[in-house]
N, C-alpha and C. Protein backbone atom coordinates (compact mmCIF):
# COMPACT_ATOMS: atom_id res chain seq x y z
N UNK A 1 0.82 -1.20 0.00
CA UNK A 1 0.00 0.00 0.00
C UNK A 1 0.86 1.26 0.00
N UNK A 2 2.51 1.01 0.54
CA UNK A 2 2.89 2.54 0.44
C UNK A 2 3.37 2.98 -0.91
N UNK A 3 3.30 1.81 -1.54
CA UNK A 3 4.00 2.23 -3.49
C UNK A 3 2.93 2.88 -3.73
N UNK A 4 1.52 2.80 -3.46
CA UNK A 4 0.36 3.34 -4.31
C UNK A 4 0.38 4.77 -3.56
N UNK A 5 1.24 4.94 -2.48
CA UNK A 5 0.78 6.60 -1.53
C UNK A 5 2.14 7.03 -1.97
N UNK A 6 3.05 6.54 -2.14
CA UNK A 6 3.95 7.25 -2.87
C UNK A 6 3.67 6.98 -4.83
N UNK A 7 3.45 6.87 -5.52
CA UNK A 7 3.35 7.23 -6.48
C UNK A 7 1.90 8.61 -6.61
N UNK A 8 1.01 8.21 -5.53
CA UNK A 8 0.30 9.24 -5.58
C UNK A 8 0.31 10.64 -4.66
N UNK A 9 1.42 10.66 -3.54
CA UNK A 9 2.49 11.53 -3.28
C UNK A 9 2.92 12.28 -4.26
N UNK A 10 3.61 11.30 -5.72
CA UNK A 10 4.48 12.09 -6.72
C UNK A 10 3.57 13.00 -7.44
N UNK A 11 2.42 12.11 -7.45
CA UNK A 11 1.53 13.39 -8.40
C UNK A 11 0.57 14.36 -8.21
N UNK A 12 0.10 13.69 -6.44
CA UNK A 12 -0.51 15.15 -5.69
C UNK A 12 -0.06 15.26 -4.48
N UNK A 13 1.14 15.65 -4.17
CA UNK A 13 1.67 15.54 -2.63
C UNK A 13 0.33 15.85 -1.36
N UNK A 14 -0.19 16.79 -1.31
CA UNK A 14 -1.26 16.77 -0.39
C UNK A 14 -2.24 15.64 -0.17
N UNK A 15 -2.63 15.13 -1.11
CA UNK A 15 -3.12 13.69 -1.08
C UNK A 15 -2.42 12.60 -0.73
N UNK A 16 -1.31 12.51 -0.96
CA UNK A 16 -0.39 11.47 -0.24
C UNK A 16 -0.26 11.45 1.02
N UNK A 17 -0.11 12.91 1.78
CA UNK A 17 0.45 13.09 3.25
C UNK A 17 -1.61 13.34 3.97
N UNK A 18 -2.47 13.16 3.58
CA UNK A 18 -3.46 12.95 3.84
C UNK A 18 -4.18 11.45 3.94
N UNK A 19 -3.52 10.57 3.07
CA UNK A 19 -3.99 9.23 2.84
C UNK A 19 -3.15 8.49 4.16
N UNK A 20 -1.96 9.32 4.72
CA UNK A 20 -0.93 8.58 5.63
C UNK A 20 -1.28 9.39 7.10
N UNK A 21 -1.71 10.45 7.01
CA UNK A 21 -2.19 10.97 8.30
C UNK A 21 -3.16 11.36 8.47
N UNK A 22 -3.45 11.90 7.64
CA UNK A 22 -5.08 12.85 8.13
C UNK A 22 -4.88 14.04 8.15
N UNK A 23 -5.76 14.83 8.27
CA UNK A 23 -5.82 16.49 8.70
C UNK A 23 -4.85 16.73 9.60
N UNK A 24 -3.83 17.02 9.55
CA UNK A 24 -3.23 17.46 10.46
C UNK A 24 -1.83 18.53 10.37
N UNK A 25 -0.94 18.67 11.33
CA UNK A 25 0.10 19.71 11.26
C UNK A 25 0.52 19.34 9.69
N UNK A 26 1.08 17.94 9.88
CA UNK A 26 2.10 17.62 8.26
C UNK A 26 0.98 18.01 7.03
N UNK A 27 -0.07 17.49 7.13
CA UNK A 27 -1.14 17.90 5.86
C UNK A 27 -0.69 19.35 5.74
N UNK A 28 -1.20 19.81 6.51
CA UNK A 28 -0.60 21.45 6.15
C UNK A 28 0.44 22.31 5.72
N UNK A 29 1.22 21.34 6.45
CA UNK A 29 2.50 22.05 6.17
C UNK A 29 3.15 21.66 4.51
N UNK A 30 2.62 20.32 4.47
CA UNK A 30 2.78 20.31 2.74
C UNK A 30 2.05 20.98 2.10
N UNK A 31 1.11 21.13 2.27
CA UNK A 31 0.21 21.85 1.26
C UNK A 31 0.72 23.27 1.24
N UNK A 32 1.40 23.77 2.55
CA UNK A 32 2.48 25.63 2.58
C UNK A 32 3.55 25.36 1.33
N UNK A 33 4.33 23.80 1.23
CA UNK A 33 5.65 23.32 1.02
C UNK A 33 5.27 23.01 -0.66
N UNK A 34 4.35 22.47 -1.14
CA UNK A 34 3.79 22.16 -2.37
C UNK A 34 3.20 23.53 -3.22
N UNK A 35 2.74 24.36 -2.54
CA UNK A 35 2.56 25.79 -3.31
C UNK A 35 3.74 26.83 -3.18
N UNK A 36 4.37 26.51 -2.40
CA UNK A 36 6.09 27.21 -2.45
C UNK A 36 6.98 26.91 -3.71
N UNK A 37 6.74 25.60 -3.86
CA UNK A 37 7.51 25.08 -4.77
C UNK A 37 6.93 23.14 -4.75
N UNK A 38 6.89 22.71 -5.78
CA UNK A 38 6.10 21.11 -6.25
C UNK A 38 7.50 20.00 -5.32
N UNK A 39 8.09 20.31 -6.00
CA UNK A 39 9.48 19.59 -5.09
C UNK A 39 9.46 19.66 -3.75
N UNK A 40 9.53 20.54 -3.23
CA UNK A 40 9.08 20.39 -1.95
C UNK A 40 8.30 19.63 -0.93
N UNK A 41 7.28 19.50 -1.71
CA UNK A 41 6.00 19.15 -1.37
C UNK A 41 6.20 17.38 -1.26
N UNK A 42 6.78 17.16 -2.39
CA UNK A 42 7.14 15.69 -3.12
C UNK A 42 8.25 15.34 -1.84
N UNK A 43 9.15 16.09 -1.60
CA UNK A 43 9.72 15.15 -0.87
C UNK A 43 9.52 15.10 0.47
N UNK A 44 8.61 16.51 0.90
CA UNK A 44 7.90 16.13 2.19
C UNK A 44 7.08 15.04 2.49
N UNK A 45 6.17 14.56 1.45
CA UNK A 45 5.29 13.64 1.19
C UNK A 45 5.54 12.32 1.66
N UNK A 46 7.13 11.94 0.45
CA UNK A 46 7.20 10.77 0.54
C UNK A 46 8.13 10.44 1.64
N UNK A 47 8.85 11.30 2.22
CA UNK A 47 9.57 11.68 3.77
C UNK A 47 8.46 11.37 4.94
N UNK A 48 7.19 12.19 4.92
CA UNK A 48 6.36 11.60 5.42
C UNK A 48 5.59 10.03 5.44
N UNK A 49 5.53 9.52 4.45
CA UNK A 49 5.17 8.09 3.95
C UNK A 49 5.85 7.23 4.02
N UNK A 50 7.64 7.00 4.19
CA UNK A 50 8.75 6.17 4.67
C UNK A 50 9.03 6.39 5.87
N UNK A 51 8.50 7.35 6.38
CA UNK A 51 8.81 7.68 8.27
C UNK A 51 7.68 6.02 9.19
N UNK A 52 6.73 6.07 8.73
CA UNK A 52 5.62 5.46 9.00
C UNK A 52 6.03 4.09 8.51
């Protein structure tokens, strides 16, 4: 299940770090990190999704 939250990490980071936590601090803070810059976001995501 985490290949399918990281490939869908790669293509909507906010949805990835939502499918692995929920509403919460990290949801947010990617979604600050993903409109800053897409990269960002991506490797917060999947940083978030290999922590777990």
């Amino acid at each position: 299940m985490d290949i399918v939250r990281i490939i869908i990490a790669v293509i909507l980071p906010p949805l990835g770090v939502f499918l692995q936590v929920g509403v919460g601090k990290h949801f947010w803070l990617n979604i600050l990190l993903t409109l800053l810059g897409y990269v960002p976001g991506i490797v917060h995501a999947v940083y978030i999704i290999a922590r777990r």
